[in-house]
N, C-alpha and C. Protein backbone atom coordinates (compact mmCIF):
# COMPACT_ATOMS: atom_id res chain seq x y z
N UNK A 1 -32.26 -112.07 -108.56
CA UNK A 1 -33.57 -111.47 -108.37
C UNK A 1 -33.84 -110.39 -109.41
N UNK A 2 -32.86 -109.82 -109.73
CA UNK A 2 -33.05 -108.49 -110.89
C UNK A 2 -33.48 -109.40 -111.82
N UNK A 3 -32.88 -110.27 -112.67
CA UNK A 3 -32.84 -110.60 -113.86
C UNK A 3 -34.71 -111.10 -113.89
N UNK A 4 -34.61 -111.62 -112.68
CA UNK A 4 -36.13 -112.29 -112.71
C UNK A 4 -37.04 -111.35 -113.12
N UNK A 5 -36.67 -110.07 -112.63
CA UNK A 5 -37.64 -108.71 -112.17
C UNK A 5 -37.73 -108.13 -113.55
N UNK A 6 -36.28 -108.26 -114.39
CA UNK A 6 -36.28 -107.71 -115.74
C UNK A 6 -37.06 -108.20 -116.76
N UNK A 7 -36.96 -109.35 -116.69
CA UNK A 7 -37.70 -110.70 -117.29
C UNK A 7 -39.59 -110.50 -117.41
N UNK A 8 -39.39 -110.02 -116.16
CA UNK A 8 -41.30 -109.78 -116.08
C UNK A 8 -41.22 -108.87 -116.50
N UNK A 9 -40.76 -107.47 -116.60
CA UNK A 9 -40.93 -106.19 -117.01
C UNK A 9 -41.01 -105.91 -118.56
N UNK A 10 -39.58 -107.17 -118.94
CA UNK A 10 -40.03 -107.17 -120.13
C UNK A 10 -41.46 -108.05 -120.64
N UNK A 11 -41.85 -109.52 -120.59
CA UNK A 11 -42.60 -109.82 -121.23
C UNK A 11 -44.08 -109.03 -120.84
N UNK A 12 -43.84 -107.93 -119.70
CA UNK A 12 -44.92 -107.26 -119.32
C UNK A 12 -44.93 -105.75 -120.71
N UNK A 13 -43.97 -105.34 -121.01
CA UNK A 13 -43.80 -104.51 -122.13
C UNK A 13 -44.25 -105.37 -123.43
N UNK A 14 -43.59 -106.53 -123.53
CA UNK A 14 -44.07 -106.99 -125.03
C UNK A 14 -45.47 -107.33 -124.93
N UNK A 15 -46.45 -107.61 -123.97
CA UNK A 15 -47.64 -108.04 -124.41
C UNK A 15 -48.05 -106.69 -124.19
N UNK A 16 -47.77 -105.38 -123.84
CA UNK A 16 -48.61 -104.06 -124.03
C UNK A 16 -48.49 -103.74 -125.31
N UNK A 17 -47.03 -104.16 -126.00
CA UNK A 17 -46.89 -104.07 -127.69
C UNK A 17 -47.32 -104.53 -128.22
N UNK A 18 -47.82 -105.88 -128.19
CA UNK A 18 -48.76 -106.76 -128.42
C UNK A 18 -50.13 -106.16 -128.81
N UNK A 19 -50.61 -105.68 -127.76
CA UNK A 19 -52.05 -105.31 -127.15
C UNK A 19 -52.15 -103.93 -128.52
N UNK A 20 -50.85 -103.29 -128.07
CA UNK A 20 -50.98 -101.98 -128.65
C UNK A 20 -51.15 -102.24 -130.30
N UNK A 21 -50.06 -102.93 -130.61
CA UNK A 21 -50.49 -103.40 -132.02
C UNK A 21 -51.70 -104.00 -132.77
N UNK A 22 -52.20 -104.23 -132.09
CA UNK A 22 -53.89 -104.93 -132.38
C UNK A 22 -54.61 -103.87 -132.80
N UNK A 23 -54.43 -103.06 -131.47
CA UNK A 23 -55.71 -101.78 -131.34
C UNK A 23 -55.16 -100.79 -132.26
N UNK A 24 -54.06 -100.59 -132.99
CA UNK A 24 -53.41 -99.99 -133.59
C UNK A 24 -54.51 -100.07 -134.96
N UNK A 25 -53.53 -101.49 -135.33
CA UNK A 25 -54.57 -102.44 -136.58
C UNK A 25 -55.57 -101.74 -136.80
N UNK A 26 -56.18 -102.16 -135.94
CA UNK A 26 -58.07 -102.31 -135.77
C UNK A 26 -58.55 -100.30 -136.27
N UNK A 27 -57.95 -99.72 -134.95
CA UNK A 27 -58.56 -98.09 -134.85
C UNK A 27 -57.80 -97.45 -135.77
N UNK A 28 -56.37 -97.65 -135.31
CA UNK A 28 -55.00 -96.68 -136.49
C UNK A 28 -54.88 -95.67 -134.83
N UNK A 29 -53.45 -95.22 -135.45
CA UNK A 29 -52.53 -94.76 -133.83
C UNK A 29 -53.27 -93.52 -133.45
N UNK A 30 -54.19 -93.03 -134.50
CA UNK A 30 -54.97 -91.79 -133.83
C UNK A 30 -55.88 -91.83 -133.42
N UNK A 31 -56.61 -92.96 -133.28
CA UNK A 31 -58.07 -93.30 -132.59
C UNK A 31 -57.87 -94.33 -131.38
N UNK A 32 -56.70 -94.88 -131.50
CA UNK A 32 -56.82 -96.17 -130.34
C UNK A 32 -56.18 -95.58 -128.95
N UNK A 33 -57.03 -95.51 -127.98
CA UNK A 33 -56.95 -95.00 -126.71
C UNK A 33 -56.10 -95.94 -126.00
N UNK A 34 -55.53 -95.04 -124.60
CA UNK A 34 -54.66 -95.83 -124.01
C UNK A 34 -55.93 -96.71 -122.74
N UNK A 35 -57.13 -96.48 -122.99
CA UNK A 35 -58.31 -97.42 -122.20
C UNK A 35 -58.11 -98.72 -123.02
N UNK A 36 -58.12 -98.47 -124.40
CA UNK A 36 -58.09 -99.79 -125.15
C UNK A 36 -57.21 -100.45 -125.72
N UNK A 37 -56.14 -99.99 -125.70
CA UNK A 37 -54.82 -100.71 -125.28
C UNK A 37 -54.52 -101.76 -123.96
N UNK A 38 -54.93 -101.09 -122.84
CA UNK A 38 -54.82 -101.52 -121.67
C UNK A 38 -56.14 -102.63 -121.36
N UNK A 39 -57.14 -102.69 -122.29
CA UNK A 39 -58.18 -103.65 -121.98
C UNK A 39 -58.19 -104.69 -122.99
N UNK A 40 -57.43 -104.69 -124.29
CA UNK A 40 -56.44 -105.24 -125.11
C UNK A 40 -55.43 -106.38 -124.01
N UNK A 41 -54.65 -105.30 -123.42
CA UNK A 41 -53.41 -106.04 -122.79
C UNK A 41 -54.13 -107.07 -121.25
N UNK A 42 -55.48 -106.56 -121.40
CA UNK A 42 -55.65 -107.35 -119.84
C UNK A 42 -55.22 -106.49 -118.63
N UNK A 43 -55.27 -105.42 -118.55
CA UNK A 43 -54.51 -104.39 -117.71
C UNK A 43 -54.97 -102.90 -117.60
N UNK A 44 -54.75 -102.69 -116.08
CA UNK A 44 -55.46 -101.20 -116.05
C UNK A 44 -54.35 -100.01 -116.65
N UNK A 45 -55.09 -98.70 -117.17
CA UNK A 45 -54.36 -98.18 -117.73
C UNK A 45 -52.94 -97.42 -117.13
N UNK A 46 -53.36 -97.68 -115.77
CA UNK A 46 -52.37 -97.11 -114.91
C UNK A 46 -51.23 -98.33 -114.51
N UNK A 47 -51.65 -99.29 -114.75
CA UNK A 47 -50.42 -100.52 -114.91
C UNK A 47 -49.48 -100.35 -116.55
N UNK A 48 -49.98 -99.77 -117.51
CA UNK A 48 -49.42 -99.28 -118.58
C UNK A 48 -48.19 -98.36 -118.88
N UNK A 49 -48.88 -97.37 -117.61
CA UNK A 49 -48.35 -96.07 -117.47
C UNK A 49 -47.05 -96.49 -116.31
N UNK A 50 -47.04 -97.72 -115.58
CA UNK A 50 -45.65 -98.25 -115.46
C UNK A 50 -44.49 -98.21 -116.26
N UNK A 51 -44.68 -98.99 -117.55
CA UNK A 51 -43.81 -99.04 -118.47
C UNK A 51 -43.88 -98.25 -119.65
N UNK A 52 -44.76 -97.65 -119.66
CA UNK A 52 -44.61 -96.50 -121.02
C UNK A 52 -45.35 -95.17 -120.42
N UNK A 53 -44.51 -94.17 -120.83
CA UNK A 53 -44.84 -92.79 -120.11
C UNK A 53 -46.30 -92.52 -120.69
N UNK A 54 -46.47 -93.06 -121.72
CA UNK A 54 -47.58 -92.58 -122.80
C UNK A 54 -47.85 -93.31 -123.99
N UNK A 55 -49.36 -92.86 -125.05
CA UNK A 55 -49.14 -93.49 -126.10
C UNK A 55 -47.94 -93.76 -127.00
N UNK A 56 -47.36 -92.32 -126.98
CA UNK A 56 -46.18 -91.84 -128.17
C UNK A 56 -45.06 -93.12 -127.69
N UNK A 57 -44.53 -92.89 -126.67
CA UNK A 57 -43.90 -93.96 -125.94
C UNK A 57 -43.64 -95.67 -126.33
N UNK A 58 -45.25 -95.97 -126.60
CA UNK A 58 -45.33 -97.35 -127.02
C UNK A 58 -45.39 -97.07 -128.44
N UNK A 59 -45.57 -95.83 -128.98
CA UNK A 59 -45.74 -96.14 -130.73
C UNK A 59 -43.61 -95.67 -130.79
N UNK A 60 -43.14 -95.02 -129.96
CA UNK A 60 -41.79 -95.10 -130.15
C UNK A 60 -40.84 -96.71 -130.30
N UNK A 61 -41.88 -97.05 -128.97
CA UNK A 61 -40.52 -98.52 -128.68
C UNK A 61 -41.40 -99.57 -130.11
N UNK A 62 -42.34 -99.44 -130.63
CA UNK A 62 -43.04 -100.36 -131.69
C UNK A 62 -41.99 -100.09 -133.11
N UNK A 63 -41.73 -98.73 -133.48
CA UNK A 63 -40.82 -98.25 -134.56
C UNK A 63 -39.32 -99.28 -134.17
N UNK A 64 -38.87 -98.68 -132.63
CA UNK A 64 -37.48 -99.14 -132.72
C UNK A 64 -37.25 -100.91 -133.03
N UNK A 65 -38.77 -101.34 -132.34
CA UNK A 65 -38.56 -102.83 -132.67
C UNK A 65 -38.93 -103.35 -134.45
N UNK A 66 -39.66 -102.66 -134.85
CA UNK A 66 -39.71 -102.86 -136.26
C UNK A 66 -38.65 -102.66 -136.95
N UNK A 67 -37.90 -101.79 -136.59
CA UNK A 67 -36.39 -101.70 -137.57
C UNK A 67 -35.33 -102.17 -137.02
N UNK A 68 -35.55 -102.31 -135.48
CA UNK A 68 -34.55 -103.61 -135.28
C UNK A 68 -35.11 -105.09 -135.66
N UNK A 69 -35.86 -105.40 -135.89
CA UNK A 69 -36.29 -106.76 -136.89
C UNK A 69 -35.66 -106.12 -138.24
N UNK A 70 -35.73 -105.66 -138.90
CA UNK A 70 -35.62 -105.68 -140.23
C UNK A 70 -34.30 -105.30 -140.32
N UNK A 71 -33.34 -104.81 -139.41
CA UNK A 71 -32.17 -104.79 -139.69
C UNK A 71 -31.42 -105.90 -140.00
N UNK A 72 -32.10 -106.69 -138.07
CA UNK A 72 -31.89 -108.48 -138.17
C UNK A 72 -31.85 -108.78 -139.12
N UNK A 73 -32.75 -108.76 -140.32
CA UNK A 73 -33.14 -110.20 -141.31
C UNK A 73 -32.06 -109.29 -142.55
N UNK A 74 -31.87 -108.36 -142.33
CA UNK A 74 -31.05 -107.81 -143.78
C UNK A 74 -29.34 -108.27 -143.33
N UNK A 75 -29.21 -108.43 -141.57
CA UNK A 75 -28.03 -108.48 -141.67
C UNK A 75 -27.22 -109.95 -142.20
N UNK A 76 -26.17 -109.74 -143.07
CA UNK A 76 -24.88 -110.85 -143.87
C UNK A 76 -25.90 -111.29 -144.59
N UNK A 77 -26.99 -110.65 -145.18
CA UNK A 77 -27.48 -110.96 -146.47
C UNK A 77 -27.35 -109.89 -147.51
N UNK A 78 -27.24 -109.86 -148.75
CA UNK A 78 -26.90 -109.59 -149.78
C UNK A 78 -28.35 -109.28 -150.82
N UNK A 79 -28.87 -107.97 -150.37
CA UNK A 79 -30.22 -107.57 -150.92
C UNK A 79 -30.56 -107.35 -152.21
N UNK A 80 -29.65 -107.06 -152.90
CA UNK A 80 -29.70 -106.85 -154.42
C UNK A 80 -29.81 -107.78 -155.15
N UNK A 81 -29.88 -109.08 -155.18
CA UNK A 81 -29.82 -110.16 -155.74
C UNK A 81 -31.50 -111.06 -155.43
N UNK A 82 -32.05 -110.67 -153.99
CA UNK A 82 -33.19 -110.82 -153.73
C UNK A 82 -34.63 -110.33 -154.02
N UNK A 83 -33.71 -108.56 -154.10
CA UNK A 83 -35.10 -107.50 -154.34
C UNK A 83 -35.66 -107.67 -155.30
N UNK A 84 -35.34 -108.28 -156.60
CA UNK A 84 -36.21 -108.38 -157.76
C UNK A 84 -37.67 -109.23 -157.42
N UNK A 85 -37.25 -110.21 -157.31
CA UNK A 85 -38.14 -110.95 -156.85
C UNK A 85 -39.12 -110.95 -156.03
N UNK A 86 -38.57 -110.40 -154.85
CA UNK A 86 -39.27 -110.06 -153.36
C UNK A 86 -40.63 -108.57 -153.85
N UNK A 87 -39.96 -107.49 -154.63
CA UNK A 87 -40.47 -106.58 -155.13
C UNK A 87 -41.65 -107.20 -155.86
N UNK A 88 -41.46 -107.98 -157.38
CA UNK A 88 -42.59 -108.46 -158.43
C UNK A 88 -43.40 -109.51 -157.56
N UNK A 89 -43.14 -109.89 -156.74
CA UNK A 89 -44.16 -111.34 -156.13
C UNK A 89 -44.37 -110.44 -154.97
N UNK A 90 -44.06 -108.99 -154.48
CA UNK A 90 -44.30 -108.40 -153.50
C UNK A 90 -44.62 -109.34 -152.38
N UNK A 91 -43.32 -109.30 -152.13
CA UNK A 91 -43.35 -110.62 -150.87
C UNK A 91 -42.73 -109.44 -149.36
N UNK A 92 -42.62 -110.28 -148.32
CA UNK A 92 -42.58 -108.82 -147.02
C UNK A 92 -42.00 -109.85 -145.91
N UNK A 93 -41.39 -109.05 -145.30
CA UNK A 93 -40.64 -109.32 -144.17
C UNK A 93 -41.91 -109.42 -142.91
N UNK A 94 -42.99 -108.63 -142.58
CA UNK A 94 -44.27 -109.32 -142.58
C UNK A 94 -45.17 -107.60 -142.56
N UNK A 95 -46.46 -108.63 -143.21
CA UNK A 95 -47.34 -108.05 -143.09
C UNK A 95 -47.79 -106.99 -142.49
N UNK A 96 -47.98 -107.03 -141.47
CA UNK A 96 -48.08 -106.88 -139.83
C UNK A 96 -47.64 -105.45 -140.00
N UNK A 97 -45.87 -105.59 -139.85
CA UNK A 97 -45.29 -104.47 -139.32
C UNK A 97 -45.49 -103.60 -140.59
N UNK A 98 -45.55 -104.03 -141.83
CA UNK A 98 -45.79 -102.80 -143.32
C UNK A 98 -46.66 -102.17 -143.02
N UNK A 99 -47.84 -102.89 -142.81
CA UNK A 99 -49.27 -102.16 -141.98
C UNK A 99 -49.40 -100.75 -141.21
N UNK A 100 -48.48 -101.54 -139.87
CA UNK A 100 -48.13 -100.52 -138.87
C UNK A 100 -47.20 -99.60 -139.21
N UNK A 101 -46.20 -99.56 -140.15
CA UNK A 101 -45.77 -98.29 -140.39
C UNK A 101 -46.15 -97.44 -141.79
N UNK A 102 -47.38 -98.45 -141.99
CA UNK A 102 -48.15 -97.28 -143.28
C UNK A 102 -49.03 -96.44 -141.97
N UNK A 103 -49.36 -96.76 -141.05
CA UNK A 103 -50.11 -95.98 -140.04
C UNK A 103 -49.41 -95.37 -139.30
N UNK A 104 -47.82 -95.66 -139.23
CA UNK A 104 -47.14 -94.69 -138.44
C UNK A 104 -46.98 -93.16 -139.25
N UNK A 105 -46.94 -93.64 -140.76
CA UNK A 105 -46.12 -92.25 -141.70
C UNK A 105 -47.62 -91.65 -141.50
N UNK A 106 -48.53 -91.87 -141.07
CA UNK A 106 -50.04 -91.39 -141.34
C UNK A 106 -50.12 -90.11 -139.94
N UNK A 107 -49.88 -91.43 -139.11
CA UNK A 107 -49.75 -90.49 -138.11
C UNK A 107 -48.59 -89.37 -137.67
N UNK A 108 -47.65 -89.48 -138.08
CA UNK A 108 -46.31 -88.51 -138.57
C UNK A 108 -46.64 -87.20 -139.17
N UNK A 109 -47.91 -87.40 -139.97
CA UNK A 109 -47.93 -85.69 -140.40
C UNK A 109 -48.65 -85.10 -139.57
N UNK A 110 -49.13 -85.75 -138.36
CA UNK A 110 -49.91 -85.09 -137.28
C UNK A 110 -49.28 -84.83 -136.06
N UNK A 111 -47.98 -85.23 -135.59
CA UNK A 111 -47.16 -85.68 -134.79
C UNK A 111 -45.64 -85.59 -135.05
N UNK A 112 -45.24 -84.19 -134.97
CA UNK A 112 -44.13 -84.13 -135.08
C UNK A 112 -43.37 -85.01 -133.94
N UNK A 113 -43.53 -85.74 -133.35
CA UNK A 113 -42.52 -86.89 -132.69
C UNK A 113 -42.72 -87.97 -132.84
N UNK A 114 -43.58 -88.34 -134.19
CA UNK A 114 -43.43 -89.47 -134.81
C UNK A 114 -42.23 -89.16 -135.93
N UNK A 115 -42.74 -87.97 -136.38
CA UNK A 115 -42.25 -88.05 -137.72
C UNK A 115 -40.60 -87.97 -137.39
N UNK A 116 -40.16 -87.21 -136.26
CA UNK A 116 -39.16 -87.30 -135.40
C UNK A 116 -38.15 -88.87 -135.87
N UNK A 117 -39.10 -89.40 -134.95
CA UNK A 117 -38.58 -91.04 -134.43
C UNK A 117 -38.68 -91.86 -136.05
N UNK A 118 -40.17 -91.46 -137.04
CA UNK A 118 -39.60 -92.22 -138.44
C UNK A 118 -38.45 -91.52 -139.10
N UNK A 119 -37.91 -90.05 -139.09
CA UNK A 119 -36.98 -89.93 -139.81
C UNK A 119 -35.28 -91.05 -139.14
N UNK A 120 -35.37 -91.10 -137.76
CA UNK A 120 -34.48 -91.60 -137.17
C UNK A 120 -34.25 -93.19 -137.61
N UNK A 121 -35.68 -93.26 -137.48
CA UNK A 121 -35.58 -94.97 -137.89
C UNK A 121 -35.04 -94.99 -139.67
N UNK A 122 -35.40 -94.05 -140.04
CA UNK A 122 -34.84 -94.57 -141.73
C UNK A 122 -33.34 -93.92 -142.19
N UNK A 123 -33.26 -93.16 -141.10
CA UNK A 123 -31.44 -93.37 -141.00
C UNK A 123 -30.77 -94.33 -140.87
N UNK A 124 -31.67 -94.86 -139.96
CA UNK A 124 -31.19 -96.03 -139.56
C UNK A 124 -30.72 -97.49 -139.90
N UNK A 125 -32.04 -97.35 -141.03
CA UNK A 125 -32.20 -98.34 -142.20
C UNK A 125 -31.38 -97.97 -143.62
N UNK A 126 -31.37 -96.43 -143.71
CA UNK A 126 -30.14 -95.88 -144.76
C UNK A 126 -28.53 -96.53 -144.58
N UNK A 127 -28.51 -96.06 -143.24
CA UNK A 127 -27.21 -96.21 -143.28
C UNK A 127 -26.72 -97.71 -143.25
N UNK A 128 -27.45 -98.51 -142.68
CA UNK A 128 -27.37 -99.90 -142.73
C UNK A 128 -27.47 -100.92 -143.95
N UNK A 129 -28.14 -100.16 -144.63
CA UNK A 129 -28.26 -100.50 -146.73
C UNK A 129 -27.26 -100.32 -147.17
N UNK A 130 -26.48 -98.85 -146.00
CA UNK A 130 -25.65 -98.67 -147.31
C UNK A 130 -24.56 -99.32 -146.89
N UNK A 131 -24.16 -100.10 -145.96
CA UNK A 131 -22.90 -100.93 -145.14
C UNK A 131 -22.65 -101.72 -146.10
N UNK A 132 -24.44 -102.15 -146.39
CA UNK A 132 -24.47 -103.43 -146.79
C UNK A 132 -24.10 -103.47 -148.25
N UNK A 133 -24.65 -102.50 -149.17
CA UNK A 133 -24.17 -102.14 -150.58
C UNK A 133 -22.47 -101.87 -150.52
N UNK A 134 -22.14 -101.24 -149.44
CA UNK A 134 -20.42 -100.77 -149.86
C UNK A 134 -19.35 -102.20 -149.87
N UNK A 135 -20.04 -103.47 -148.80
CA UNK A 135 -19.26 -104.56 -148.71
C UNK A 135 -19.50 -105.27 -150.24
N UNK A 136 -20.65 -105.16 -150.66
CA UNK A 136 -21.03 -106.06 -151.75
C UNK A 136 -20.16 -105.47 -153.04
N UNK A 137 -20.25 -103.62 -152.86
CA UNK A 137 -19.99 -103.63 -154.64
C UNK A 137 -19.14 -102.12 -154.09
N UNK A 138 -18.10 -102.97 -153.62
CA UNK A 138 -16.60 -101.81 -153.11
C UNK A 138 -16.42 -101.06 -154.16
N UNK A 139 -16.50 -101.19 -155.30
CA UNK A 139 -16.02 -100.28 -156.72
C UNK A 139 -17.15 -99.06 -156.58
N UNK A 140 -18.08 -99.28 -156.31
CA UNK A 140 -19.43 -97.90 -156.22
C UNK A 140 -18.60 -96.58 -155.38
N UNK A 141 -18.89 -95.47 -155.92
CA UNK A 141 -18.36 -94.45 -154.81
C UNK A 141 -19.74 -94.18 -153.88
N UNK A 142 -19.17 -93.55 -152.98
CA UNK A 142 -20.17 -93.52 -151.92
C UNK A 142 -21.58 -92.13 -152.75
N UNK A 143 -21.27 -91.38 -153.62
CA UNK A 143 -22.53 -91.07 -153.69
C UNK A 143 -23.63 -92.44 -154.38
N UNK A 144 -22.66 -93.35 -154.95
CA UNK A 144 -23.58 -94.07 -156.02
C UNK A 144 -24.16 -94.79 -155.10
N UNK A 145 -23.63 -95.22 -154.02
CA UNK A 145 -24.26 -96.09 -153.12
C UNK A 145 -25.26 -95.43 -152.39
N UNK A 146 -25.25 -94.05 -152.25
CA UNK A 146 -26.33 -93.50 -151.41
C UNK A 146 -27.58 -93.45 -152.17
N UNK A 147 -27.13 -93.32 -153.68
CA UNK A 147 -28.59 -92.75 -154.64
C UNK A 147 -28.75 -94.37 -154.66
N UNK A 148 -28.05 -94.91 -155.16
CA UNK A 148 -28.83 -96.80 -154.82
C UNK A 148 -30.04 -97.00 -154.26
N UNK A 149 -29.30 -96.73 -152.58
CA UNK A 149 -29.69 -97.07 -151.62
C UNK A 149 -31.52 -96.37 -151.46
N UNK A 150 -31.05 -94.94 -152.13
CA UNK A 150 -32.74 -94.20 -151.81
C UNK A 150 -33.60 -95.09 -152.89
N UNK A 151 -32.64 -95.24 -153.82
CA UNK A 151 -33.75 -95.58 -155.13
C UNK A 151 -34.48 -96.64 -154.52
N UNK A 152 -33.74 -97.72 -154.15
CA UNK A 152 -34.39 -99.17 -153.87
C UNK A 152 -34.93 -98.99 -152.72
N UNK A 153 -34.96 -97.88 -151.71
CA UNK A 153 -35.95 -97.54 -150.38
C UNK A 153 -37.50 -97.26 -151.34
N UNK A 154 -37.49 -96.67 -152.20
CA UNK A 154 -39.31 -95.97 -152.99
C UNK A 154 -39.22 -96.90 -153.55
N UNK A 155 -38.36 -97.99 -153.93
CA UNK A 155 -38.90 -99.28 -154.48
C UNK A 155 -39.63 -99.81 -153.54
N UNK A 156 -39.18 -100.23 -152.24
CA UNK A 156 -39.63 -101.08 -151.28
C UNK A 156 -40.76 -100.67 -150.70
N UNK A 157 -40.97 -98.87 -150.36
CA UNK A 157 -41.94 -98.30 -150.14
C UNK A 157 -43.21 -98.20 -150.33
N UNK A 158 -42.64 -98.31 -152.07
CA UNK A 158 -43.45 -97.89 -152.82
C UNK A 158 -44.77 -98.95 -152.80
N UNK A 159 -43.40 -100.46 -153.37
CA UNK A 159 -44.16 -102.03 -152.89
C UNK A 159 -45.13 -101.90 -151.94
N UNK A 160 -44.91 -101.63 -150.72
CA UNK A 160 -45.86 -102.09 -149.75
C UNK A 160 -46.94 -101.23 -149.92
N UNK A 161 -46.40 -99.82 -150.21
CA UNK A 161 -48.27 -99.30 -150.35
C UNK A 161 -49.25 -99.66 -151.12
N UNK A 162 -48.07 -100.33 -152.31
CA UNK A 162 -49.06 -101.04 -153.79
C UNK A 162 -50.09 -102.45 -153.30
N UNK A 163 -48.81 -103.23 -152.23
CA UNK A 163 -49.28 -104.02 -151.90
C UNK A 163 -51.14 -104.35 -151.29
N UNK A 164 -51.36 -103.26 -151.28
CA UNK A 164 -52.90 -103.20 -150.74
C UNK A 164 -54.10 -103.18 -151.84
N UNK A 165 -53.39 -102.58 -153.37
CA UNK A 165 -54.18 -102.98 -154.93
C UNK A 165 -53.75 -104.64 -155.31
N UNK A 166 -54.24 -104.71 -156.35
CA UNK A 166 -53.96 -105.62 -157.11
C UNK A 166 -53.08 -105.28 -158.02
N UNK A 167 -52.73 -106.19 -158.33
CA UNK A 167 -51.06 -105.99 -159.46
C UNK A 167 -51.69 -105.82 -161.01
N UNK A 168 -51.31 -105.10 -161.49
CA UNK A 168 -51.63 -104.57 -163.13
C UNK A 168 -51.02 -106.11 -163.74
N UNK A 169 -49.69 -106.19 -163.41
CA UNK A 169 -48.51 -106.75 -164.52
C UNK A 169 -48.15 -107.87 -163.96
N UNK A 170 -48.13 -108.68 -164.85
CA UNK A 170 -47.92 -110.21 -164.65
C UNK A 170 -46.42 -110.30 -163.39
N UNK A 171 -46.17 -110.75 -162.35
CA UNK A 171 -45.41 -110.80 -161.51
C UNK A 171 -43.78 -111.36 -162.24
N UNK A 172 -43.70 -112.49 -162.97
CA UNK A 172 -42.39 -112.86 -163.93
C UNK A 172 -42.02 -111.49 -164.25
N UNK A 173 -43.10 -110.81 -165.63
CA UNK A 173 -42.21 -109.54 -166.07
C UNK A 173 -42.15 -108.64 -165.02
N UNK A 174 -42.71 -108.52 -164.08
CA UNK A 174 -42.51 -107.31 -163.18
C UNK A 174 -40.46 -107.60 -162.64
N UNK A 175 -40.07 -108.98 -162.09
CA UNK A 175 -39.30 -109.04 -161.56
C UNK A 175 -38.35 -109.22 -162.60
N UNK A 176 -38.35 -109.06 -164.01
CA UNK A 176 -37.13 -109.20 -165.07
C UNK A 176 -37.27 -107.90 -165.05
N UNK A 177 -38.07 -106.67 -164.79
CA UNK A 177 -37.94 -105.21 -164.98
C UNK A 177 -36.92 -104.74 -163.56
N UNK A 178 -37.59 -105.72 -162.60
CA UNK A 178 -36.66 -104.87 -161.40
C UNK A 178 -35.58 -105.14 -161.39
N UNK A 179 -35.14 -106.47 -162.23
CA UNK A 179 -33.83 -106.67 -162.16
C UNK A 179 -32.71 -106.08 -163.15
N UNK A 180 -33.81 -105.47 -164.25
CA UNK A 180 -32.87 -104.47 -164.82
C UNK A 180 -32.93 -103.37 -164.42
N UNK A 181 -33.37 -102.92 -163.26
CA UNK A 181 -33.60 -101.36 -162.64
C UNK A 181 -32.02 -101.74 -161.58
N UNK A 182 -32.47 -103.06 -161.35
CA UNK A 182 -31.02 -103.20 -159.85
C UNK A 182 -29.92 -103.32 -160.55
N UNK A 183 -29.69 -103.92 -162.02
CA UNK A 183 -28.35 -103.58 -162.15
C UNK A 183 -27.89 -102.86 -162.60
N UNK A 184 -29.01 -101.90 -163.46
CA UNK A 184 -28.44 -100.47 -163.81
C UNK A 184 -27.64 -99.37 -162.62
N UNK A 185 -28.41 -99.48 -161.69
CA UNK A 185 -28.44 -99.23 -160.24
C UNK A 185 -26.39 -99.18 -159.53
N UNK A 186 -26.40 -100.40 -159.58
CA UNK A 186 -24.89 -101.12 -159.35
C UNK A 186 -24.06 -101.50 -160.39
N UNK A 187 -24.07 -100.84 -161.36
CA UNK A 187 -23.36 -101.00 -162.57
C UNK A 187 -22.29 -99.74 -162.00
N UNK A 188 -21.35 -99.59 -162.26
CA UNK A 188 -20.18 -98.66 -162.08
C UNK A 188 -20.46 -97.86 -162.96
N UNK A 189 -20.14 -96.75 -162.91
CA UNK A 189 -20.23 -95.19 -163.11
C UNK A 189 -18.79 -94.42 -162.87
């Protein structure tokens, strides 16, 4: 009977994330009310306030699920060999969630418990880059792997905010430049 009970609770949380993410989209996390979230989700706002204490709440559990996806897809893969490419053809793990956390860092300078929960989440994603850099290229000492690791974070960053212009530079040379930025990067020192 629990599991059943858990089961609804959850797919009753993911379609408020759902809901929430839309109205997110649409308004951005500082205009979208918890009325229109909840009329989004099909649901009164006090059926909301079941599973999330509050807005902050659902923009918390939206962060933890965005970087637990993206941990997923980075994990026993080997990123340095990909990022060139992924960077110059600015390609994305999706859309969607780049979106939502260009509107989370937005809302972060207004909200010290966003900015809270994004510094946590990119620990999170630090330290997990850097697992992943120390198995790949054991000879790096650990500062080289940390400055790596930031460099190719304002790469990736940087990408997605670009991602919203148009590209100056032909996409081929863009990704023969990043690939001499990544192996300067992981070259021993």
């Amino acid at each position: 009977m629990t599991s059943k009970l858990e089961a609804r609770q959850k797919a009753r949380q993911d379609d408020i994330i759902a809901a929430a993410r839309r109205c997110f989209r649409n308004s951005g996390f500082h205009a979208a009310s918890m009325s229109q979230i909840a009329a989004e989700a099909k649901l009164s706002v006090g059926q909301i306030y079941r599973y999330f204490s509050n807005k902050d709440a659902i923009i918390e559990e939206m962060i933890r699920r965005i970087i637990d996806h993206r941990i997923a897809e980075m994990e026993g893969k080997t990123q340095t060999h990909l990022m060139p490419h992924m960077l110059a053809w600015r390609e994305t793990l999706s859309e969607d969630d780049d979106a939502l956390m260009l509107e989370m860092s937005a809302e972060a300078t207004r909200n010290p418990q966003v900015a809270a929960w994004l510094k946590a989440a990119d620990e999170r994603m630090f330290n997990n880059a850097c697992e992943h850099l120390r198995k790949t290229y054991p000879e790096l000492s650990e500062s080289r792997i940390r400055c790596c690791v930031e460099v190719m974070a304002v790469m990736v960053e940087g990408t997605i905010y670009r991602r919203q212009i148009p590209q100056q530079v032909a996409s081929d040379e863009m990704e023969k430049i990043y690939q001499e930025i990544i192996n300067m990067l992981v070259s021993a020192k």
